[in-house]
N, C-alpha and C. Protein backbone atom coordinates (compact mmCIF):
# COMPACT_ATOMS: atom_id res chain seq x y z
N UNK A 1 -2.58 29.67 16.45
CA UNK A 1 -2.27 28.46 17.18
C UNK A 1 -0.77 28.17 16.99
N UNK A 2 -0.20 27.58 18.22
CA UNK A 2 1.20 27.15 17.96
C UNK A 2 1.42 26.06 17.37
N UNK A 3 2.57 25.51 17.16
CA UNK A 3 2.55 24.14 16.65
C UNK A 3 2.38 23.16 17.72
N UNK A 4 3.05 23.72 18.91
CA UNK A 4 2.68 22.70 20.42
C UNK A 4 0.96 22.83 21.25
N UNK A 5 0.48 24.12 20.77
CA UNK A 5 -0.59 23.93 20.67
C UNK A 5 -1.39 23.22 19.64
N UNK A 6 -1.13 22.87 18.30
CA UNK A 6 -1.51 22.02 17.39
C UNK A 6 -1.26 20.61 18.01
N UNK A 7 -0.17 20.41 18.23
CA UNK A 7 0.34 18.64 18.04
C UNK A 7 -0.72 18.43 19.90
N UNK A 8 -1.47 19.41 20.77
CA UNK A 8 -1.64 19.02 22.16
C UNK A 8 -2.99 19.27 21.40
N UNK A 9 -3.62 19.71 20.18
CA UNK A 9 -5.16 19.28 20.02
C UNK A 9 -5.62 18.45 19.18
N UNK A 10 -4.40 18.02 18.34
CA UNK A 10 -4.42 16.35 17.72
C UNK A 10 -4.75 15.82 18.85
N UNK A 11 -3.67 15.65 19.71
CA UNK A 11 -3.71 14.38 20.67
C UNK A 11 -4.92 14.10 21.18
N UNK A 12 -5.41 15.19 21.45
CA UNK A 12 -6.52 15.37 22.13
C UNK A 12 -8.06 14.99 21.64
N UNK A 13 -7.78 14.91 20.28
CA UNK A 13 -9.06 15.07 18.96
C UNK A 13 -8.58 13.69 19.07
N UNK A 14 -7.47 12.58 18.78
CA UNK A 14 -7.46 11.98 18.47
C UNK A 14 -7.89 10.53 19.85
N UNK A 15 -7.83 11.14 20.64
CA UNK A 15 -7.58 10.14 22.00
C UNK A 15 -9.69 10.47 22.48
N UNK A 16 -9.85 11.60 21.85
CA UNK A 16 -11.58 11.51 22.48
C UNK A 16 -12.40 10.91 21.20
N UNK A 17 -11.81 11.87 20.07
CA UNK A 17 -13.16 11.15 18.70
C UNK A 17 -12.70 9.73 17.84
N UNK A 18 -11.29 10.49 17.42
CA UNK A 18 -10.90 9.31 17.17
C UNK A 18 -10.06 8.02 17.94
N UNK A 19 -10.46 7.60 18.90
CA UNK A 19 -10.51 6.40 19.42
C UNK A 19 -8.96 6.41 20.04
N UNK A 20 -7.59 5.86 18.95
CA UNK A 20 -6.45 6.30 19.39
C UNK A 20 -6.02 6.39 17.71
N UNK A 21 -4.90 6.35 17.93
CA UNK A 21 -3.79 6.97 16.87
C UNK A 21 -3.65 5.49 16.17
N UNK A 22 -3.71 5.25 14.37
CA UNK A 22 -3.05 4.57 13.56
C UNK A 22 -2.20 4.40 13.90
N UNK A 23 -1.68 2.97 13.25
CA UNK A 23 0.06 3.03 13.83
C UNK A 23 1.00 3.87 13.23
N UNK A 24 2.12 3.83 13.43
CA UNK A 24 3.25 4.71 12.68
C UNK A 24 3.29 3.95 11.46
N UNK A 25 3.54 2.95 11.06
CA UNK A 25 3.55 2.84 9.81
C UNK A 25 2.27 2.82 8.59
N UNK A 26 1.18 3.20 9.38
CA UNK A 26 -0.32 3.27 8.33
C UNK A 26 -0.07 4.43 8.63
N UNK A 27 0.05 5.57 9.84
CA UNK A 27 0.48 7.05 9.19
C UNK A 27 1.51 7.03 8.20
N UNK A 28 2.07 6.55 8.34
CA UNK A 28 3.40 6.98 6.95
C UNK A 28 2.71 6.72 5.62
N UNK A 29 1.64 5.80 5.85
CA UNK A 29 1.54 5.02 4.49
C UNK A 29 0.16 6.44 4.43
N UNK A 30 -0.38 6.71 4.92
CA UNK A 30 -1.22 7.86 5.43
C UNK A 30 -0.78 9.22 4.57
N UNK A 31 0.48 9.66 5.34
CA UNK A 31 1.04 10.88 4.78
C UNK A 31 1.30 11.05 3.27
N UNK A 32 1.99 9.98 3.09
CA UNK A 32 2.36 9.59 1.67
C UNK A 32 1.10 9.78 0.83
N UNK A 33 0.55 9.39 0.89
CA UNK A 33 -1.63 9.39 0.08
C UNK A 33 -1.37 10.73 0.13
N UNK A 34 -1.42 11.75 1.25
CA UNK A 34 -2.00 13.03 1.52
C UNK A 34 -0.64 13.48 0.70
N UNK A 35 0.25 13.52 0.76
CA UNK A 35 1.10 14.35 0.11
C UNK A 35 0.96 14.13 -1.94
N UNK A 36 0.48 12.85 -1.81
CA UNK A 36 0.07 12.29 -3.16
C UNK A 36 -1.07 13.55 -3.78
N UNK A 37 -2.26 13.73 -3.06
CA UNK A 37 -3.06 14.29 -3.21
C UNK A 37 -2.85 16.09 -3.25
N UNK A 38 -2.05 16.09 -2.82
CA UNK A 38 -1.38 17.54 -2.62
C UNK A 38 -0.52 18.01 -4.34
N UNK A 39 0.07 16.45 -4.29
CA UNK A 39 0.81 16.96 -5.54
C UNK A 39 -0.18 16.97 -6.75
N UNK A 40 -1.14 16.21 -6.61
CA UNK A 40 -2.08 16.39 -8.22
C UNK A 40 -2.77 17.94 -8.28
N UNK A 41 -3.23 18.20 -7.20
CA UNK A 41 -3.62 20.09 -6.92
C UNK A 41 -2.41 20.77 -7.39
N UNK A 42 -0.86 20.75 -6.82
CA UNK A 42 -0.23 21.67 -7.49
C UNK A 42 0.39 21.22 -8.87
N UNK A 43 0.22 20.15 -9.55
CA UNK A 43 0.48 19.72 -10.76
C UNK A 43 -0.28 20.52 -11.54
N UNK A 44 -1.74 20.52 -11.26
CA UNK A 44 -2.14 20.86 -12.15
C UNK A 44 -2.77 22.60 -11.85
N UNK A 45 -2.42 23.15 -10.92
CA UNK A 45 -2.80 24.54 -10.82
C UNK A 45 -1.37 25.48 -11.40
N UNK A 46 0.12 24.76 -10.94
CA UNK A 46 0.86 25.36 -10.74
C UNK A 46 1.86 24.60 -12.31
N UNK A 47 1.89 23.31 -12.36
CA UNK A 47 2.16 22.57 -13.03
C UNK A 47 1.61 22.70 -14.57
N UNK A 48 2.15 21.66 -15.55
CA UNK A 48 2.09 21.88 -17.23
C UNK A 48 0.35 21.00 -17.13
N UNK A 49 -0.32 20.31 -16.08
CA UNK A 49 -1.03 19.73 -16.17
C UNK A 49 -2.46 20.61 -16.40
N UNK A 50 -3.50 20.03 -16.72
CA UNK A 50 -4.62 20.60 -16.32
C UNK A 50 -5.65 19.77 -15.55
N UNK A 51 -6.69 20.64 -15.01
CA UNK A 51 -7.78 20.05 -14.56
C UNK A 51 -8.56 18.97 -15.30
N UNK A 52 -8.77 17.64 -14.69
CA UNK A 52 -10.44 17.43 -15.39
C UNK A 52 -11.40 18.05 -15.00
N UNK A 53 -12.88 17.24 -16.14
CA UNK A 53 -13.73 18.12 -15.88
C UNK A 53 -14.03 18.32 -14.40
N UNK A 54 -13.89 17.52 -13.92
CA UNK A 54 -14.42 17.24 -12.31
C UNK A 54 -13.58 17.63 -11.27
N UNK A 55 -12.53 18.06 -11.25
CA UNK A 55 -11.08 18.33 -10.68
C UNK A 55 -11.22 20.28 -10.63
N UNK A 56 -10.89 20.33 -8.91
CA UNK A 56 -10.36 22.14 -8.95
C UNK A 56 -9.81 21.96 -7.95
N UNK A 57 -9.24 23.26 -7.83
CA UNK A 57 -7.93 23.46 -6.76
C UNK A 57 -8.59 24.21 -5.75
N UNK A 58 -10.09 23.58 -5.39
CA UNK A 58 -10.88 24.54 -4.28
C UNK A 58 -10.18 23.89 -2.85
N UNK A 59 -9.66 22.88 -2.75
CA UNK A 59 -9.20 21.86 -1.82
C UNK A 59 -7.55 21.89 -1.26
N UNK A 60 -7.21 22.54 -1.91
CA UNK A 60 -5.58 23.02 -1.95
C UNK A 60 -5.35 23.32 -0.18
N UNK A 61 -5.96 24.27 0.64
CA UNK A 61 -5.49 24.22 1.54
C UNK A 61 -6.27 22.97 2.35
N UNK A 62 -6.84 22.77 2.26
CA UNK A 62 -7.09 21.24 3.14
C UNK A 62 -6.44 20.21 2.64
N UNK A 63 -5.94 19.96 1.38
CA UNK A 63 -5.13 18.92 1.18
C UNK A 63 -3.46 19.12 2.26
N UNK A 64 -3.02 20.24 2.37
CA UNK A 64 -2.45 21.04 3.02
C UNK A 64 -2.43 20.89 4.50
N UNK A 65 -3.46 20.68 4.77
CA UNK A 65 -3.79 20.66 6.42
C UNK A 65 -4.04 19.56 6.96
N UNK A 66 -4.43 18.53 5.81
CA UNK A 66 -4.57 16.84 5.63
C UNK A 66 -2.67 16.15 5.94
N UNK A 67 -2.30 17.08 5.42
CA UNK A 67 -0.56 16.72 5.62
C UNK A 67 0.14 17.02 6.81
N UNK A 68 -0.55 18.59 7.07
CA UNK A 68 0.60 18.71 8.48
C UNK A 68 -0.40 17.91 9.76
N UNK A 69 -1.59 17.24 9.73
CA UNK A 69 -2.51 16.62 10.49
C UNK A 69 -1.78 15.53 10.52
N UNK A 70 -1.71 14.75 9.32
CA UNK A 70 -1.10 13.51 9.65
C UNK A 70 0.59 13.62 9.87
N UNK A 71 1.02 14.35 9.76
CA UNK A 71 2.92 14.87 10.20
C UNK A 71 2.63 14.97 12.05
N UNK A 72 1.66 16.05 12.19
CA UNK A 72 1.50 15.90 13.64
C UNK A 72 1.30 14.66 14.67
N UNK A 73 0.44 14.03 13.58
CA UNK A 73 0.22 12.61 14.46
C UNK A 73 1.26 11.54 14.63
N UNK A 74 2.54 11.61 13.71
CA UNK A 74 3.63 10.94 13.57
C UNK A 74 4.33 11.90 14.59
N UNK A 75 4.23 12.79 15.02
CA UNK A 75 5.43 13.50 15.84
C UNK A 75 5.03 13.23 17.16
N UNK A 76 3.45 13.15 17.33
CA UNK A 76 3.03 12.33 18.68
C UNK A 76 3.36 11.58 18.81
N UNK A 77 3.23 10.67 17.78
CA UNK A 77 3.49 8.89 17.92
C UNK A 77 4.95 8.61 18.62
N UNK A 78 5.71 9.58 17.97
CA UNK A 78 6.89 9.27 17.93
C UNK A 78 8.08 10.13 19.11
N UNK A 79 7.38 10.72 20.05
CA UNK A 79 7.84 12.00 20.94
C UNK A 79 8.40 13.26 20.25
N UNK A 80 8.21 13.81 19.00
CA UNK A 80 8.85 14.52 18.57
C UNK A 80 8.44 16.10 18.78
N UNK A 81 9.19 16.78 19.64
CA UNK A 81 8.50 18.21 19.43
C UNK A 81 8.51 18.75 18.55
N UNK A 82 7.71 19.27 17.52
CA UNK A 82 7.41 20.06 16.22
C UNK A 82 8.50 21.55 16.55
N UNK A 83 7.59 21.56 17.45
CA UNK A 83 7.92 23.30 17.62
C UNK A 83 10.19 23.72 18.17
N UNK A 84 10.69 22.39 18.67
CA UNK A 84 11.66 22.20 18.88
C UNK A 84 12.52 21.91 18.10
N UNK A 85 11.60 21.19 16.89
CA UNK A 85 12.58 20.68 16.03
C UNK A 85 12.60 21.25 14.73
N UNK A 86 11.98 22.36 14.16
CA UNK A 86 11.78 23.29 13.52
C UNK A 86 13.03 23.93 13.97
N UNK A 87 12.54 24.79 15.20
CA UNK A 87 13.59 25.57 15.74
C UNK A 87 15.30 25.61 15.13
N UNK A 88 15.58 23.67 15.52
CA UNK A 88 16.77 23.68 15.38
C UNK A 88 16.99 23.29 13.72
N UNK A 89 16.32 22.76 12.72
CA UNK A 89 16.54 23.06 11.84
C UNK A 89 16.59 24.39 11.23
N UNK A 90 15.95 25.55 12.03
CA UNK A 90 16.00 26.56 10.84
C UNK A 90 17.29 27.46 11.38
N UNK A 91 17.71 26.76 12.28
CA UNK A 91 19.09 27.08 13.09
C UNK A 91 20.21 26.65 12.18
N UNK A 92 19.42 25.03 11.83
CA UNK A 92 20.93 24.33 11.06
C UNK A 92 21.04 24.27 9.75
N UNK A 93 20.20 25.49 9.13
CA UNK A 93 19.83 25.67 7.49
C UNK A 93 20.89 26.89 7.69
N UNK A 94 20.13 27.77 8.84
CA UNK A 94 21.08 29.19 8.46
C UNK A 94 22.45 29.10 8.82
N UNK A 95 22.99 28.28 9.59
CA UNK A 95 24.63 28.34 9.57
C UNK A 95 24.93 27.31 7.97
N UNK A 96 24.02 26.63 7.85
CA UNK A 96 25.08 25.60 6.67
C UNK A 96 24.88 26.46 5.26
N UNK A 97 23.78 27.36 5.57
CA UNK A 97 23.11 27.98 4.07
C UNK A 97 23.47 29.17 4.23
N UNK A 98 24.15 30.12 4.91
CA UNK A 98 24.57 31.40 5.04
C UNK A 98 25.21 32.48 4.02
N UNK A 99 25.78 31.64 2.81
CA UNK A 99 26.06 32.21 1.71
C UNK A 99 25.49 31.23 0.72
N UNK A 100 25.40 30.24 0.98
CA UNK A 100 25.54 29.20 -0.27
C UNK A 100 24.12 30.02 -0.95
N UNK A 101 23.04 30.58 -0.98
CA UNK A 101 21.63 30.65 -1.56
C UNK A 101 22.42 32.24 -2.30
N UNK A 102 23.15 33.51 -1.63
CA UNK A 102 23.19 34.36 -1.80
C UNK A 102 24.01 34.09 -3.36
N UNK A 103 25.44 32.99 -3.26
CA UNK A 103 26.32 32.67 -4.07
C UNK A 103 25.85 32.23 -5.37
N UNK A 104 24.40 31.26 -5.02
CA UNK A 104 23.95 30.67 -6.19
C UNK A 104 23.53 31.67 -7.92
N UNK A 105 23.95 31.50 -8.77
CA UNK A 105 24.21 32.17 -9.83
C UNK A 105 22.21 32.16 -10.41
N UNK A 106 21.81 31.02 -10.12
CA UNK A 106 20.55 30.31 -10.85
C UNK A 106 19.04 31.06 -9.93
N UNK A 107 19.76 31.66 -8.75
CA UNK A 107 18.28 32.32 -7.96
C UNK A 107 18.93 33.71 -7.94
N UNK A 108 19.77 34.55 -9.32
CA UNK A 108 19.94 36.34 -9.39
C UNK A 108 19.20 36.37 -10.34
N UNK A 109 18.43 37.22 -10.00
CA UNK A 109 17.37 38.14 -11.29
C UNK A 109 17.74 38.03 -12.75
């Protein structure tokens, strides 16, 4: 799936099952939770943390998919093409980042 095919079956999921779209600011407050939830999975899989007893990292990619779901629904909300605006960031990483990552002393073997 594309990402413009993603953000055209939100809309779509969201305008038939779910009714219409949260506002932009309960998505934000939305994303924020989901990214919350994202970070206790890699805290403690990847992180000094551990599991409780009740706690696993079986959820990792849906916490994952819980994030770019609600990112998509803010890019609807908001006219933003995903797939456009990717584009030009990874446009405006590689001219500003073109040596600076190669130069860095802290990412050589």
């Amino acid at each position: 799936m594309t990402i413009q095919e993603a953000q055209q079956k939100v809309d779509d999921w969201i305008k038939t099952i779910g009714v219409r779209y949260f506002s932009e600011l309960t998505n934000m407050a939305i994303l924020t939770e989901e990214v919350g939830e994202l970070a206790r999975i890699m805290a403690r899989k990847y992180g000094d943390q551990s599991f409780k007893k009740n706690e696993s990292d079986a959820h990792l990619a849906d916490e994952m998919a819980d994030v770019l779901w609600v990112l998509i629904c803010l890019a609807n909300q908001t006219g933003v093409d995903l797939d456009k605006a990717l584009q030009q960031n990874l446009e405006k990483k590689t001219t500003r980042d073109a040596q600076r990552h190669q130069e860095n002393e802290k990412l050589k073997g």
